[in-house]
Structures are given as structure tokens and as C-alpha cells.
C-alpha atoms as a PDB file:
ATOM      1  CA  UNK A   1      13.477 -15.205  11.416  1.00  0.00           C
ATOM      2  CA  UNK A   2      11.231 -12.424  11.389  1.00  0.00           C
ATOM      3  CA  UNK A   3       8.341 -12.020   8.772  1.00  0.00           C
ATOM      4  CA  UNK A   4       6.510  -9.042   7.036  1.00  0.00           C
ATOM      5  CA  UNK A   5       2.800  -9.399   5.898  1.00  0.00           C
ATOM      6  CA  UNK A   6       2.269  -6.636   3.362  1.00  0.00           C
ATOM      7  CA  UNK A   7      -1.253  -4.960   2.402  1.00  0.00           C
ATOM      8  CA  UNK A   8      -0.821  -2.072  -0.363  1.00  0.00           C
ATOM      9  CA  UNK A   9      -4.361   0.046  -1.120  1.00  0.00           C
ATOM     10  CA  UNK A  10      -3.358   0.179  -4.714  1.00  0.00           C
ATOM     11  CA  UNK A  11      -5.546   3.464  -5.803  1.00  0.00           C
ATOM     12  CA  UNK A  12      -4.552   5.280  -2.807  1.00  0.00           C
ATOM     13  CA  UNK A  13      -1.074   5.022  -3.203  1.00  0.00           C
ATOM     14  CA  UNK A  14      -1.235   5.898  -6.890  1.00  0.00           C
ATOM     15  CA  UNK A  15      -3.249   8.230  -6.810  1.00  0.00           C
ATOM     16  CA  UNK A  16      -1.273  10.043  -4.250  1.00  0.00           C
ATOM     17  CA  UNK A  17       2.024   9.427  -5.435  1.00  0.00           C
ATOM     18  CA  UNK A  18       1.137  10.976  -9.032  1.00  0.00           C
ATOM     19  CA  UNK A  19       0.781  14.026  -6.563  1.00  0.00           C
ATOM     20  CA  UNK A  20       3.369  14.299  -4.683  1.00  0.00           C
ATOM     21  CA  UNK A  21       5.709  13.589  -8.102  1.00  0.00           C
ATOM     22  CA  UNK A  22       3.753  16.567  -9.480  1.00  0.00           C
ATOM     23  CA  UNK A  23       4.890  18.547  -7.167  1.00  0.00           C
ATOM     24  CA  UNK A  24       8.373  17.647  -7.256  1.00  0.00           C
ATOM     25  CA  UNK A  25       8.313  19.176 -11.238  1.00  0.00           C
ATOM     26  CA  UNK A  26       9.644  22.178 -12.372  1.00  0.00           C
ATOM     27  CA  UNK A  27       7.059  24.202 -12.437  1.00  0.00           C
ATOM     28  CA  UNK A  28       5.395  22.271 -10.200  1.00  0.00           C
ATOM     29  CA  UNK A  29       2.196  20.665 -11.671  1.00  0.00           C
ATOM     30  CA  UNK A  30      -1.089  19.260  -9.328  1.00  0.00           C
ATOM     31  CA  UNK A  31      -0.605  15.777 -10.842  1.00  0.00           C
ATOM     32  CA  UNK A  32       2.314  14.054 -12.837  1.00  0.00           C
ATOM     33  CA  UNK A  33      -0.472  11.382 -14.893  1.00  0.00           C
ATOM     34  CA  UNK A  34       2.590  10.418 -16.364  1.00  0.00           C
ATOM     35  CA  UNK A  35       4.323   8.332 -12.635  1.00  0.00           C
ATOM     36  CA  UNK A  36       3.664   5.022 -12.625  1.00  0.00           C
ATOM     37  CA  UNK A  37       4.408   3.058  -9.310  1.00  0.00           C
ATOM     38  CA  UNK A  38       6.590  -0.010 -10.085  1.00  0.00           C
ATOM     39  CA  UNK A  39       5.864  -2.420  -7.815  1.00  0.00           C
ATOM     40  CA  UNK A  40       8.467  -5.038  -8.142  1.00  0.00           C
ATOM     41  CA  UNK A  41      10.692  -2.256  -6.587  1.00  0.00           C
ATOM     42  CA  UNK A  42       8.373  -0.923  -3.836  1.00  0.00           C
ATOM     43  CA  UNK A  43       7.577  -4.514  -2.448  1.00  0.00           C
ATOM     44  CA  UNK A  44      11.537  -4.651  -2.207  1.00  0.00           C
ATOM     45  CA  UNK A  45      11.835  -1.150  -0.556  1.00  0.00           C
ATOM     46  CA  UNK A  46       9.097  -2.489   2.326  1.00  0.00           C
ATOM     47  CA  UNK A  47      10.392  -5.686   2.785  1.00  0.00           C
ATOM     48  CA  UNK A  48      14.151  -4.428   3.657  1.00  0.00           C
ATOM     49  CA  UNK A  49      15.956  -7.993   2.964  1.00  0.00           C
ATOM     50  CA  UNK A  50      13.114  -9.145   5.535  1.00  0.00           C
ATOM     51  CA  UNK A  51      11.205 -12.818   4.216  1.00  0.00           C
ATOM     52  CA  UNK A  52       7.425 -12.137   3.306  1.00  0.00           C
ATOM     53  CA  UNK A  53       5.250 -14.606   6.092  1.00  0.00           C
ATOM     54  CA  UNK A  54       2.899 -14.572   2.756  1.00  0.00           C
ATOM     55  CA  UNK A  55       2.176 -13.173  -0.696  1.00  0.00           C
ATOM     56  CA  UNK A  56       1.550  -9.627  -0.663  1.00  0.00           C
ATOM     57  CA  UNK A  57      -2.117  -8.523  -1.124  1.00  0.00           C
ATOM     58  CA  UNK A  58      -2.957  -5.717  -3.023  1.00  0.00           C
ATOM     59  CA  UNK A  59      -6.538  -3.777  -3.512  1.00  0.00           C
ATOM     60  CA  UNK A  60      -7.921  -1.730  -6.631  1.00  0.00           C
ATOM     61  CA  UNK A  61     -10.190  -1.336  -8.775  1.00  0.00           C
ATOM     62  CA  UNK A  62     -11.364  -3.119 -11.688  1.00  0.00           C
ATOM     63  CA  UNK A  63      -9.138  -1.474 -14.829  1.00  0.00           C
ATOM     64  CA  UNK A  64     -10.974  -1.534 -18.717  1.00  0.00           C
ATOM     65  CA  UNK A  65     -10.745  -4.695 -20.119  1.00  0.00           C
ATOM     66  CA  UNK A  66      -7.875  -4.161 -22.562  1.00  0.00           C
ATOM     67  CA  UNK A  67      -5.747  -3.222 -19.112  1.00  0.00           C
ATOM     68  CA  UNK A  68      -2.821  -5.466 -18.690  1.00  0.00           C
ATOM     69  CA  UNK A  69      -1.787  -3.395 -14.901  1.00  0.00           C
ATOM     70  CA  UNK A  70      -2.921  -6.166 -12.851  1.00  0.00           C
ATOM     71  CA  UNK A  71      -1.130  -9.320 -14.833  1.00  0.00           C
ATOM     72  CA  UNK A  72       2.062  -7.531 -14.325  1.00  0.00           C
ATOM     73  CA  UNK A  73       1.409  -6.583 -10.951  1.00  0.00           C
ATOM     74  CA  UNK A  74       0.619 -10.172 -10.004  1.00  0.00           C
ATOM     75  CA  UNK A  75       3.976 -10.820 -12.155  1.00  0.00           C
ATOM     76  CA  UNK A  76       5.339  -8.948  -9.264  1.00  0.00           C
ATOM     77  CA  UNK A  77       4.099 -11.302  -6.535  1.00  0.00           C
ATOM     78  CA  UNK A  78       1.730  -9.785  -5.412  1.00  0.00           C
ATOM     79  CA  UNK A  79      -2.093 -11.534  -5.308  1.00  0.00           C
ATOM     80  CA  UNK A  80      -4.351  -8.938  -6.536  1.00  0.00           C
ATOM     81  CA  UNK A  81      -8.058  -8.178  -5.363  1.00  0.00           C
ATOM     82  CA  UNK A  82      -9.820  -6.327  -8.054  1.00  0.00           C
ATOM     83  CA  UNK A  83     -13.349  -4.290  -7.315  1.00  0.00           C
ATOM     84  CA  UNK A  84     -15.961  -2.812  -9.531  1.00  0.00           C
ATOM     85  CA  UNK A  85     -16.598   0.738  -9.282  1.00  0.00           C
ATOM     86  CA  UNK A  86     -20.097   1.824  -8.602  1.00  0.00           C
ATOM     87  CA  UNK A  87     -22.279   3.171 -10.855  1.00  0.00           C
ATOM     88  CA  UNK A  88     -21.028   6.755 -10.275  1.00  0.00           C
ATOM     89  CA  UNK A  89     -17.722   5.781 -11.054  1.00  0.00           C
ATOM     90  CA  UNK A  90     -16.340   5.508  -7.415  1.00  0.00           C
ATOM     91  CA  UNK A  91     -14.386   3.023  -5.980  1.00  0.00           C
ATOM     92  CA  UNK A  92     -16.197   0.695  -3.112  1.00  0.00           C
ATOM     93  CA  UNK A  93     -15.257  -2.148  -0.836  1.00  0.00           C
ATOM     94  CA  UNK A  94     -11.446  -1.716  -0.733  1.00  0.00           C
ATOM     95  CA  UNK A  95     -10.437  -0.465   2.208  1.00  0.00           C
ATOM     96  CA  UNK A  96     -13.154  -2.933   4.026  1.00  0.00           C
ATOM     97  CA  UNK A  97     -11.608  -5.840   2.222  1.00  0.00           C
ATOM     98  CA  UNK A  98      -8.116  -4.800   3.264  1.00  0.00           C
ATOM     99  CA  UNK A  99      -8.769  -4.649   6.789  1.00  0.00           C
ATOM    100  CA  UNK A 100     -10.921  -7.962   6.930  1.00  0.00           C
ATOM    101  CA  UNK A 101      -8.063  -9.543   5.599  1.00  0.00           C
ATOM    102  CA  UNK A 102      -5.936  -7.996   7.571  1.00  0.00           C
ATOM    103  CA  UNK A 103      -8.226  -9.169  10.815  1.00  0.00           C
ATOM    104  CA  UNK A 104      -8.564 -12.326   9.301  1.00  0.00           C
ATOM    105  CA  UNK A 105      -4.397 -12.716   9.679  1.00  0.00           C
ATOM    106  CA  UNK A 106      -4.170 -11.445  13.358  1.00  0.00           C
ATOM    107  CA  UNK A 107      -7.125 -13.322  14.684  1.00  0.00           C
ATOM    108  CA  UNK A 108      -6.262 -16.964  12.985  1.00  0.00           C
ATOM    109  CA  UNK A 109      -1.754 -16.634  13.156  1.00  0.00           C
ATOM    110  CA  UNK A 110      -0.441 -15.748  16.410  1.00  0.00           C
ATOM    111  CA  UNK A 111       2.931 -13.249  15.524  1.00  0.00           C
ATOM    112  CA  UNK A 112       6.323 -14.636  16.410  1.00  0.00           C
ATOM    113  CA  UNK A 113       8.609 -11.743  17.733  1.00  0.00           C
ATOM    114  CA  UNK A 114       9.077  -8.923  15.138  1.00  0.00           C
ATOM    115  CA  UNK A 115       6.262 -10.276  12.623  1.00  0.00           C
ATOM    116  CA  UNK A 116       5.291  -7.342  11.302  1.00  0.00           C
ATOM    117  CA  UNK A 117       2.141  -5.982   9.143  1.00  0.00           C
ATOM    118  CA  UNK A 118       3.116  -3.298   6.617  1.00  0.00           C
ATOM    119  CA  UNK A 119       0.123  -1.007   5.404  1.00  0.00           C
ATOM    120  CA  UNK A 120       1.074   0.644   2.245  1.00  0.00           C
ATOM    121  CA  UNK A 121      -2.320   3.444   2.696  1.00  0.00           C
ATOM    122  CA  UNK A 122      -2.593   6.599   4.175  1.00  0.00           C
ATOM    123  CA  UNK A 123      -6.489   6.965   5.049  1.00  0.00           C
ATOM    124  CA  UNK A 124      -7.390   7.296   9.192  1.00  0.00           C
ATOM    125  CA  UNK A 125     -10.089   4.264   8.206  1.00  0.00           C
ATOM    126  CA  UNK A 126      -7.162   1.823   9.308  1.00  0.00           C
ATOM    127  CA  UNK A 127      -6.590   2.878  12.802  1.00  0.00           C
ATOM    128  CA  UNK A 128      -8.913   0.319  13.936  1.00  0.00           C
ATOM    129  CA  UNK A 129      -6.993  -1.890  11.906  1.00  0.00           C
ATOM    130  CA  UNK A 130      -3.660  -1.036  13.635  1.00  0.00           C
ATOM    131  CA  UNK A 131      -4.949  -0.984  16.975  1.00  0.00           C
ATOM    132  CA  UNK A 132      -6.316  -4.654  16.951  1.00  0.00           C
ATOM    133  CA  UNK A 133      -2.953  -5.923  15.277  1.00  0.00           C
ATOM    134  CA  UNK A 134      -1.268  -4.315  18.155  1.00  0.00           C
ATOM    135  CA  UNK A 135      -3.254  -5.772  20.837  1.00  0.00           C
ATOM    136  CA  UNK A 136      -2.684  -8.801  19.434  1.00  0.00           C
ATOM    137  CA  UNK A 137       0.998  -8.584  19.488  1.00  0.00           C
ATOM    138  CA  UNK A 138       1.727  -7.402  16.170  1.00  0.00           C
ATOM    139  CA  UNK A 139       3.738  -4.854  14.764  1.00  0.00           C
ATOM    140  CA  UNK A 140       2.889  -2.609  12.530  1.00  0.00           C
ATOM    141  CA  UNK A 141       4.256  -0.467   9.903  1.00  0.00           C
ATOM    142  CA  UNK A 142       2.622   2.359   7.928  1.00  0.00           C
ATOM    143  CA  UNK A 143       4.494   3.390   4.626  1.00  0.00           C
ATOM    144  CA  UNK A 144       2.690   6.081   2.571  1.00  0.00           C
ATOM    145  CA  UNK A 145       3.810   9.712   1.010  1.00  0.00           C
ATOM    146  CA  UNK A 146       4.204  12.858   3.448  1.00  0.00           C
ATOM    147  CA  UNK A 147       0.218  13.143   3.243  1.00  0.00           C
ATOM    148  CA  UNK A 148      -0.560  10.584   5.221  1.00  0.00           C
ATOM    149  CA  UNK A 149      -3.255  10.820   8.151  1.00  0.00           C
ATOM    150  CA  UNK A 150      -1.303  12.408  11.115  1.00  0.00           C
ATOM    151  CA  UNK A 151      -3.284  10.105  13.915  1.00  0.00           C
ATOM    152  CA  UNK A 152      -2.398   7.028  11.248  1.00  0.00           C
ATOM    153  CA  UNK A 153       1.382   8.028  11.141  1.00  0.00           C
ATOM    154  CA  UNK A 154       0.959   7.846  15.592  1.00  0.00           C
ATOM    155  CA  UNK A 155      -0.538   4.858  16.158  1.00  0.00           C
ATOM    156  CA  UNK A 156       2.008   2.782  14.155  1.00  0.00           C
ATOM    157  CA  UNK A 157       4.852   1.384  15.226  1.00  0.00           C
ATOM    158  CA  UNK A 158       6.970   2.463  12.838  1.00  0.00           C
ATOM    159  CA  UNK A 159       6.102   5.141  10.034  1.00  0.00           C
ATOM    160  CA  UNK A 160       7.951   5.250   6.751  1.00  0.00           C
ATOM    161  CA  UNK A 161       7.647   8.107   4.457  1.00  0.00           C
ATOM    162  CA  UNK A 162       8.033   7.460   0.598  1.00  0.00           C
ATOM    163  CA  UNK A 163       8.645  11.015  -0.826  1.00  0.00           C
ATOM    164  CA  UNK A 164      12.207  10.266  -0.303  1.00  0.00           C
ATOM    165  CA  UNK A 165      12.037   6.937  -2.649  1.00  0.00           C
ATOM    166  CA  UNK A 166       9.623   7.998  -4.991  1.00  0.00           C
ATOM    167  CA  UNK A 167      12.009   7.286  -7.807  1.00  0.00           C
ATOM    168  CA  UNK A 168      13.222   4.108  -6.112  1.00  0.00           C
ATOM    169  CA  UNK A 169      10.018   2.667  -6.163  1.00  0.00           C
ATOM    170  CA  UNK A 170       8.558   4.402  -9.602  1.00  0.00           C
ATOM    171  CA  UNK A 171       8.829   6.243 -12.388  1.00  0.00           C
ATOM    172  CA  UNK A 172       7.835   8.965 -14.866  1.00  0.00           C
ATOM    173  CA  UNK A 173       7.041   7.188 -17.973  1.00  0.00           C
ATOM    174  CA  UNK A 174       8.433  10.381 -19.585  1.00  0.00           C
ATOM    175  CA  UNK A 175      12.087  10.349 -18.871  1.00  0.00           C
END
């Protein structure tokens, strides 16, 4: 049976999807702080009854200390790698982590047919990414909100958009 590998850019998805719930509001707002992404729920909306090959990675940043977001994400299933902002505040090394270990996966476990690498980010920095799963015989699927890069949404096999599900897969803290 088939397998999924998942890799979710935590910030990036977030962060967008705060957005895109924003603008679902009436009156629309730029950001809904108030959506939170729950990810119990989104790991089952990727995975489509298919068995996860392994445990789902997922990249952030480092939260304050009294932050309890990434036990209950790894409550989840998920194993969580956590980064420390730089000294301007910005977040660094996550999207190079994410695709070395998403090179480190298609160079050392050959795919059996319809294995398939889900990236859960929306920045054109994984094409490169894509590209080397699929010359190694991988599939690859990209789900991110309607924003996503339009060259990112090409290049993989399958694109899912996940305006439709925001609800599915979060929630507005204030309803």
C-alpha cells in the first residue's frame, strides 16, 4: 500500500491561513489573529485514509517559553523542529531544513509506486525540492491556501488548495 511523507512549514501556513480567514470575515479584515490551525485535523485532511511511510515533520520557530503550541502539536504526531529567530526577530533556517530533510528521504528510500511527498508551504524556494523528488520517482503533492507560488502549484503533481477546508482543518478561537 501506498505511503505519504508529509513536511508542513509551520509559520508559513499560519501565517497565511490567518489571512485568507481574514478575508473570509464580514467586513473583511487583513488578518483573523484569532484562527488557529488544528493540526490533528489537517494531517487527516492530507493524508486522505492514506498510511504515513513516517512521522510527519513540521518546521517553526522557537515560541516564548511559557508556549505550550509545540507539545500539543507533537501530541498530534507530528515531530517538531523548532528554530531561533535571529536577532532582528526573523525566522532563519526553516525552509533549508525542510528541504534537506526532504533530500535526505529521496536520496536514502527508493519510492514504491504512489509514495508520495506532501509539502504543506507555498514559497517558490521548494521547486528545487520538487523537481529532485520527481526525478527520483516520487510524487509530489503541494497543499497550501489560494496564494500559493503559481510555478510551485505547476511543478507538482498534484496541487491541493485549502481555502475550501479552512474550517476543516482550523478554527477561530472566537466562535
Amino acid at each position: 500500500m501506498s505511503e505519504v511523507f508529509i513536511f508542513v512549514d509551520n509559520s508559513n501556513i499560519w501565517i497565511e491561513g490567518k489571512r485568507i480567514s481574514g478575508s473570509m470575515k464580514s467586513p473583511p479584515v487583513d488578518m483573523n489573529y484569532y484562527y488557529r490551525i488544528e493540526y490533528g485535523c489537517l494531517l487527516t485532511h492530507v493524508c486522505e485514509g492514506r498510511n504515513l511511510g513516517a512521522m510527519p515533520q513540521l518546521y517553526g520557530s522557537e515560541p516564548p517559553p511559557n508556549d505550550s503550541v509545540w507539545k500539543m502539536i507533537r501530541s498530534k504526531g507530528y515531530d517538531v523542529n523548532v528554530f531561533k529567530r535571529n536577532f532582528f526577530g526573523k525566522e532563519k533556517g526553516v525552509d533549508m531544513r525542510m528541504g534537506m530533510d526532504v533530500a535526505k528521504l529521496i536520496f536514502r528510500q527508493k519510492p514504491r509506486k504512489d509514495d508520495t511527498i506532501i509539502i504543506i508551504a507555498g514559497d517558490a524556494d521548494f521547486l528545487p525540492v520538487i523537481e529532485d523528488s520527481q526525478a527520483e520517482g516520487w510524487t509530489v503533492e503541494v497543499w497550501y491556501w489560494s496564494n500559493c507560488a503559481g510555478d510551485l502549484k505547476k511543478k507538482a503533481n498534484r496541487y491541493e488548495e485549502l481555502n475550501p477546508a479552512i474550517y476543516k482543518i482550523g478554527f477561530d478561537e472566537t466562535t
